[in-house]
N, C-alpha and C. Protein backbone atom coordinates (compact mmCIF):
# COMPACT_ATOMS: atom_id res chain seq x y z
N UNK A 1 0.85 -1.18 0.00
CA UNK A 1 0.00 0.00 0.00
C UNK A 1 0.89 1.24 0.00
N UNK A 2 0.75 2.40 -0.96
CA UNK A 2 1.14 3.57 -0.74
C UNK A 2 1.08 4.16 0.24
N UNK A 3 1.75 5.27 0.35
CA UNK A 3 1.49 6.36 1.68
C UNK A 3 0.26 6.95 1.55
N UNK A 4 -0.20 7.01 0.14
CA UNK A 4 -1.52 8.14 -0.10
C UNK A 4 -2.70 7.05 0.34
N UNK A 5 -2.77 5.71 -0.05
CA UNK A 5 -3.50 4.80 0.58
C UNK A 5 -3.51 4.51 1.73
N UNK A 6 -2.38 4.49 2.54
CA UNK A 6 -2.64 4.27 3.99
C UNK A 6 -2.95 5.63 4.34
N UNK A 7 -2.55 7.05 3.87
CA UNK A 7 -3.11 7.89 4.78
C UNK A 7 -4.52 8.46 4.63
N UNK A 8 -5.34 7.84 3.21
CA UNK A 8 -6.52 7.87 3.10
C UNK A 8 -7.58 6.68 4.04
N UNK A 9 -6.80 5.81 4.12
CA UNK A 9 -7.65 4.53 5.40
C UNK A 9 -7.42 5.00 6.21
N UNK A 10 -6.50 6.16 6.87
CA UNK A 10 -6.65 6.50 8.52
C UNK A 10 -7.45 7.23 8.31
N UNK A 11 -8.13 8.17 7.28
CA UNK A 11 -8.29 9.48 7.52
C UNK A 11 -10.19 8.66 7.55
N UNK A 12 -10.41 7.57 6.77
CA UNK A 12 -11.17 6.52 6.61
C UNK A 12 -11.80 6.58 8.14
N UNK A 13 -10.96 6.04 8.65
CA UNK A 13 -11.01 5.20 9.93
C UNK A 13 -11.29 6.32 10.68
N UNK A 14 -10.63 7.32 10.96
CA UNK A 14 -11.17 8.71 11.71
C UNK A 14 -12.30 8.96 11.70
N UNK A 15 -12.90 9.53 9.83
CA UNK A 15 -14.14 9.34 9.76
C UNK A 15 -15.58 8.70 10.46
N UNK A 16 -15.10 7.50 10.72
CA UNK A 16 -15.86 6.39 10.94
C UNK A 16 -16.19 6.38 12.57
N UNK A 17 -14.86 6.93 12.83
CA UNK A 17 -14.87 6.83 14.25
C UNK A 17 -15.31 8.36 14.97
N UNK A 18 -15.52 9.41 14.12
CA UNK A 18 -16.55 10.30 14.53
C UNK A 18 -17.91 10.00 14.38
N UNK A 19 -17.98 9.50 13.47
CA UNK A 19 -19.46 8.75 12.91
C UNK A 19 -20.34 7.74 14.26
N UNK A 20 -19.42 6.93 14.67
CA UNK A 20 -19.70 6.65 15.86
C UNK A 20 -19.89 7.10 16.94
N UNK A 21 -18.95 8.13 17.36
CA UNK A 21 -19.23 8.96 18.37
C UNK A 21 -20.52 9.55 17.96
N UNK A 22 -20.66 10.37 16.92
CA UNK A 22 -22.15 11.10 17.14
C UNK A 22 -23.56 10.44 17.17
N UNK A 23 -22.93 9.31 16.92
CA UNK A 23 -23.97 7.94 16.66
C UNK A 23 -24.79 8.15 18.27
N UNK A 24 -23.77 7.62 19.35
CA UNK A 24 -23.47 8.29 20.44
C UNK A 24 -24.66 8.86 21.09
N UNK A 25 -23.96 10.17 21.25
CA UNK A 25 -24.51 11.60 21.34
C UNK A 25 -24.86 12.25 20.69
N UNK A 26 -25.26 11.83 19.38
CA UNK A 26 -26.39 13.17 18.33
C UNK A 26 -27.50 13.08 19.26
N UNK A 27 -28.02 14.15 18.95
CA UNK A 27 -29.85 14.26 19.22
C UNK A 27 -29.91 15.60 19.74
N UNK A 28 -30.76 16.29 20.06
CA UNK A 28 -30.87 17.86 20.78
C UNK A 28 -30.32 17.50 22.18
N UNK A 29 -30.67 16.81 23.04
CA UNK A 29 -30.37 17.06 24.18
C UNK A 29 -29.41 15.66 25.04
N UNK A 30 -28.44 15.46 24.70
CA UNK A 30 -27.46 14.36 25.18
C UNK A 30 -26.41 14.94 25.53
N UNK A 31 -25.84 15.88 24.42
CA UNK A 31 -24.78 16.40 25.43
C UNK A 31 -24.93 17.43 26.96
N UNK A 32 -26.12 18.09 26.31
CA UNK A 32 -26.64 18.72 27.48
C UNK A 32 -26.60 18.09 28.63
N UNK A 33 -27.34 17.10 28.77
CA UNK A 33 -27.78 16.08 29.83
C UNK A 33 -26.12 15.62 30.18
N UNK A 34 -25.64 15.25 29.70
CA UNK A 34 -23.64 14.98 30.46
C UNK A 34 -23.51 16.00 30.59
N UNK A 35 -23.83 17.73 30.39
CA UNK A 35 -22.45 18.79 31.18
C UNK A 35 -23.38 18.74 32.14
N UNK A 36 -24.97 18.56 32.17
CA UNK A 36 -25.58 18.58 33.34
C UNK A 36 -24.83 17.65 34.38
N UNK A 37 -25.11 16.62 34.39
CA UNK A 37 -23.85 16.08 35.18
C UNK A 37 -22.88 15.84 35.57
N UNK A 38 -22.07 16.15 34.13
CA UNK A 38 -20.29 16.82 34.49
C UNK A 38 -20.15 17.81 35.35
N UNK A 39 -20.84 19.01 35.32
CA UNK A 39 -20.73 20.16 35.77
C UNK A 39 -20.94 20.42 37.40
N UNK A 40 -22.32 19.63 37.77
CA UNK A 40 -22.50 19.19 39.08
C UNK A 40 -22.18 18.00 39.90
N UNK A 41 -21.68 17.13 39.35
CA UNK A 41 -21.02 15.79 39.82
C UNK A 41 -22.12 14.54 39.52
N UNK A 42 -23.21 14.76 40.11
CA UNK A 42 -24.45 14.17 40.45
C UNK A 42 -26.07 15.14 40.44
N UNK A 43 -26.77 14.50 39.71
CA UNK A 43 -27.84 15.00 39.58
C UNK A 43 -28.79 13.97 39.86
N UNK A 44 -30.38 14.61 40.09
CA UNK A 44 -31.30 14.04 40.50
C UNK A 44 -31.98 14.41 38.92
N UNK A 45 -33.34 13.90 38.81
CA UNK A 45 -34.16 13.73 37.90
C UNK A 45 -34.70 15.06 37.34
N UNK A 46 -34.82 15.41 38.29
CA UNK A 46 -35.42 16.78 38.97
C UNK A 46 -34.43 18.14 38.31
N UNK A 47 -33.61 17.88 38.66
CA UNK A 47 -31.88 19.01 38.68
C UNK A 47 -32.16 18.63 37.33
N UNK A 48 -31.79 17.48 36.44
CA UNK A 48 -31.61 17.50 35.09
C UNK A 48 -32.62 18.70 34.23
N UNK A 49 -33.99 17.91 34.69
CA UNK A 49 -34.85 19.01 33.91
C UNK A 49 -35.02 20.41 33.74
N UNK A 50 -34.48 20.75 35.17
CA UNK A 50 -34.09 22.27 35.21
C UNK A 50 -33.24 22.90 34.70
N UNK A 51 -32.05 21.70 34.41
CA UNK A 51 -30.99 22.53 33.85
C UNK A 51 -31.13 22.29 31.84
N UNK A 52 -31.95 21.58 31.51
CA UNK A 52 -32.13 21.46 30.10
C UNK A 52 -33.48 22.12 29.37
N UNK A 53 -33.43 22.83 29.39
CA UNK A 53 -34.75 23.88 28.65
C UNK A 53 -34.95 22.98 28.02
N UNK A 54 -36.45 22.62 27.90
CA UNK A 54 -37.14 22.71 26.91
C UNK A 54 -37.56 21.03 26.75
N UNK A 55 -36.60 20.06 27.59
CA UNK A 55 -36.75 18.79 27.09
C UNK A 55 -37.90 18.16 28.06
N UNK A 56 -38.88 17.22 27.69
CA UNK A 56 -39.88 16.70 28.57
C UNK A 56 -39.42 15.65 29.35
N UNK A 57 -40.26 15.57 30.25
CA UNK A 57 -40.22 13.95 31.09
C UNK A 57 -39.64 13.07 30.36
N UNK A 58 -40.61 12.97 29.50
CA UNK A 58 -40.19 11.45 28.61
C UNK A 58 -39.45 11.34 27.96
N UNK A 59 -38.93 12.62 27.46
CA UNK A 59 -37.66 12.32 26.07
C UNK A 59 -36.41 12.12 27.45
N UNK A 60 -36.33 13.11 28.57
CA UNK A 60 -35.61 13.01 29.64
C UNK A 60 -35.07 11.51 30.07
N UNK A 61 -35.92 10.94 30.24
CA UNK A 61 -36.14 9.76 30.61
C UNK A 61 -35.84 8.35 29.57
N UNK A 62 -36.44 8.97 28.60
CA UNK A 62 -35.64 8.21 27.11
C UNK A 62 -34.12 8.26 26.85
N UNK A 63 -33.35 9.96 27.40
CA UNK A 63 -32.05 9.91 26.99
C UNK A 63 -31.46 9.30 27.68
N UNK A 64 -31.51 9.35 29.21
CA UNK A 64 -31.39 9.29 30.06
C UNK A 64 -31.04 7.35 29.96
N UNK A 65 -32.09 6.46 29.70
CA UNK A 65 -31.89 5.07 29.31
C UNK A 65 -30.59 4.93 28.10
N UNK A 66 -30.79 5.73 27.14
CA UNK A 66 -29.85 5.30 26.39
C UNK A 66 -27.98 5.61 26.61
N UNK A 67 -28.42 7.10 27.60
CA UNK A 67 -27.11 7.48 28.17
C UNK A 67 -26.70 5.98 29.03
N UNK A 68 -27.42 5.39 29.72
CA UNK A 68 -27.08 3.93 30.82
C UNK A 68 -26.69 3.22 29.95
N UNK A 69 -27.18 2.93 28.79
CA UNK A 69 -27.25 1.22 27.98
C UNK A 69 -25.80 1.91 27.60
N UNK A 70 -25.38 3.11 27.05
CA UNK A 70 -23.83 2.98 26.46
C UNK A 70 -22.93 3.49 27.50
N UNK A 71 -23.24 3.06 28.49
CA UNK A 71 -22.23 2.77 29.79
C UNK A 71 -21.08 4.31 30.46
N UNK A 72 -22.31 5.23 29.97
CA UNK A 72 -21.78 7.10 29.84
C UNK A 72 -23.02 7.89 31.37
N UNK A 73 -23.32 6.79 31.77
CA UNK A 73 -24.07 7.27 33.13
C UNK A 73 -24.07 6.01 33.92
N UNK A 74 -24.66 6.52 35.59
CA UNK A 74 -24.63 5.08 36.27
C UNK A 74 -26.18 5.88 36.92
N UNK A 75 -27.07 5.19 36.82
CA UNK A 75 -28.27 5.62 37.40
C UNK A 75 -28.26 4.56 39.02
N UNK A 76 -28.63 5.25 40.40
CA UNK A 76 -28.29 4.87 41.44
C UNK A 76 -30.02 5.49 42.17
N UNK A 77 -30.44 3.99 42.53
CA UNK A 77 -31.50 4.18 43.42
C UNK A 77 -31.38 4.29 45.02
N UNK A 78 -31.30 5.64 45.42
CA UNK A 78 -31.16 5.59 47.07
C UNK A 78 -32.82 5.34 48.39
N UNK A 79 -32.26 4.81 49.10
CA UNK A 79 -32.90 4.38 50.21
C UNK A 79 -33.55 5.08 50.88
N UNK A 80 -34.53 5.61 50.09
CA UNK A 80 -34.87 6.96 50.67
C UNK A 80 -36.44 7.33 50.73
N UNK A 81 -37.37 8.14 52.11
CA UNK A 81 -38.43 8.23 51.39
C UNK A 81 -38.88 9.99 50.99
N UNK A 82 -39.00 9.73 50.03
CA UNK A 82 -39.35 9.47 48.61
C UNK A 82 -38.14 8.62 48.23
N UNK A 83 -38.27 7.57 47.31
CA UNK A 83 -37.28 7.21 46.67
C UNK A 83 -36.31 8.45 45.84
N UNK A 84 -35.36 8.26 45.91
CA UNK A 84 -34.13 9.66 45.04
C UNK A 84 -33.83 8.52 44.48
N UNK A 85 -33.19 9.53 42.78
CA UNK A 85 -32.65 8.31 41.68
C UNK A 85 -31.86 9.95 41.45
N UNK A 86 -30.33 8.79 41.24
CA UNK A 86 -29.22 9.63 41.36
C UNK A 86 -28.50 9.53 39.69
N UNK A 87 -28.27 10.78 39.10
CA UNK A 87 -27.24 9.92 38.17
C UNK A 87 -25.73 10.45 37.96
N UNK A 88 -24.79 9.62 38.12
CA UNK A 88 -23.35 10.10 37.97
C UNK A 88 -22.76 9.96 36.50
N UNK A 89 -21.66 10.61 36.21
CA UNK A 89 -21.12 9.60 34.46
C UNK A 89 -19.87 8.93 35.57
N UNK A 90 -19.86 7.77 34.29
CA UNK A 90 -19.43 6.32 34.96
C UNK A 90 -17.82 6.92 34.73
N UNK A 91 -16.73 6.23 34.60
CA UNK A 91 -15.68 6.67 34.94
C UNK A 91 -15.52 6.53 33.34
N UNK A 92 -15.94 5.94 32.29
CA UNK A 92 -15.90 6.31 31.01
C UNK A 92 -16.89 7.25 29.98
N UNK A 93 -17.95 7.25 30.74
CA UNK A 93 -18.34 9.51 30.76
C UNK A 93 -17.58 10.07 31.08
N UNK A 94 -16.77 9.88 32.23
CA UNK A 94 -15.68 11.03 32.47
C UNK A 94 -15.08 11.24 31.51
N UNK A 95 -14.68 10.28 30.65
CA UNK A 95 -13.79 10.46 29.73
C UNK A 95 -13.91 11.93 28.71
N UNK A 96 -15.79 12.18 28.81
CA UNK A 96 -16.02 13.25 27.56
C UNK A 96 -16.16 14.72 28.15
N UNK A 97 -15.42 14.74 29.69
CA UNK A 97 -15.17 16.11 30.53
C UNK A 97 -14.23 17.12 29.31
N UNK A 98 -13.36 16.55 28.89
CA UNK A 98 -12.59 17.31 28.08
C UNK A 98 -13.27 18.14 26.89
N UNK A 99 -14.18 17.21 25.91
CA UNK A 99 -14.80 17.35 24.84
C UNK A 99 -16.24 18.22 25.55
N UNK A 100 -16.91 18.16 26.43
CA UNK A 100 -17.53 19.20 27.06
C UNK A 100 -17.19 20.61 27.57
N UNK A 101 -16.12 20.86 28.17
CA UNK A 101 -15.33 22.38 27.92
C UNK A 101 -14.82 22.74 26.97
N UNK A 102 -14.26 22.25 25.90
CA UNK A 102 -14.02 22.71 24.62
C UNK A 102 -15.13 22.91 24.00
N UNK A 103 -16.50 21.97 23.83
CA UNK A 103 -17.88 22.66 23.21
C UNK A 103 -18.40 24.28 23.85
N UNK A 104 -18.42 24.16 25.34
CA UNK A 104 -18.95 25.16 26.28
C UNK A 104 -17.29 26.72 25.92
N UNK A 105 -16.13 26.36 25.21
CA UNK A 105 -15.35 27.13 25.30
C UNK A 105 -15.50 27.56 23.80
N UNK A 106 -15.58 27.23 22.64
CA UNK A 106 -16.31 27.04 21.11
C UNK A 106 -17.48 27.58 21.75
N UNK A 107 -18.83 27.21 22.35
CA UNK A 107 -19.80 28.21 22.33
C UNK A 107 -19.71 29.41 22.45
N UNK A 108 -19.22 30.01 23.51
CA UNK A 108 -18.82 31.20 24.41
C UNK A 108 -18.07 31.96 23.02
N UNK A 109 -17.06 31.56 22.08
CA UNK A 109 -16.42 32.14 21.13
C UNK A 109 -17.28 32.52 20.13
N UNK A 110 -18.26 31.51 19.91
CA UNK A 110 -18.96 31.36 18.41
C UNK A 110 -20.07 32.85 18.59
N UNK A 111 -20.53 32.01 19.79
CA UNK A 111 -21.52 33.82 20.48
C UNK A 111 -21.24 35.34 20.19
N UNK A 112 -19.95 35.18 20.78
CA UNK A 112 -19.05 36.44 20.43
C UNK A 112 -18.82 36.72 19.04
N UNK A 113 -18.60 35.58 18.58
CA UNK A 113 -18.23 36.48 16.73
C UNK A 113 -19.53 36.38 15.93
N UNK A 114 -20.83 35.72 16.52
CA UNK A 114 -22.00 36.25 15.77
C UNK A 114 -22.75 37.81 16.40
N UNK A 115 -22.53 37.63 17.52
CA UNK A 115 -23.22 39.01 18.14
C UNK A 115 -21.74 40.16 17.29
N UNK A 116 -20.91 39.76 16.92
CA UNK A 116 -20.21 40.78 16.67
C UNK A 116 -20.09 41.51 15.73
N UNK A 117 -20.73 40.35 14.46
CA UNK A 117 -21.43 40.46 13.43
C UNK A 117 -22.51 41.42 13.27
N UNK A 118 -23.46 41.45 14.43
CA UNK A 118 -24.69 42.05 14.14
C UNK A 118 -24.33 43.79 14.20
């Protein structure tokens, strides 16, 4: 294989492997829902909704399952009355702390050069 062939299969493979990630976390409200919990350590059901405009119970509750099944939250039922349902990111959510301040540091910029525009 050439150099131009192998460096078109990495660039391949990169591809693919963003493709997955957003596979991931596309949707309106997923990343939201992780800085919600990055940001505060631990959230309740409750805390989430407040901190995500606009999203309902159920889609909440929908992301919320799929954030568990790909192993990017740990949902924790405490002993409590009322029952509290806790959710943390697992120690491989942590992993996307980085890629969450660079979005929130890219927002804050992007803001600035459209309002700067106007």
């Amino acid at each position: 294989m050439t150099d131009i062939n192998a460096c078109i299969a990495g660039h391949k493979k990169e591809i693919m492997a963003i493709h997955d990630a957003m596979d991931v976390l596309s949707g309106k409200w997923k990343i939201s829902i992780i800085s919600s919990i990055c940001y505060y350590n631990q959230r309740r059901f409750s805390d989430i909704l407040n901190d995500v405009d606009g999203i309902s119970n159920k889609m909440l509750s929908k992301e919320l399952k799929e954030l568990e099944q790909n192993k990017l939250i740990k949902r924790t039922v405490l002993d409590s009355q009322p029952v509290t349902v806790q959710y943390n990111l697992t120690e491989y959510g942590w992993t996307l702390q980085g890629i969450i301040h660079d979005l929130a540091d890219w927002g804050k910029k992007h803001r600035e050069v459209i309002i700067a525009d106007r």
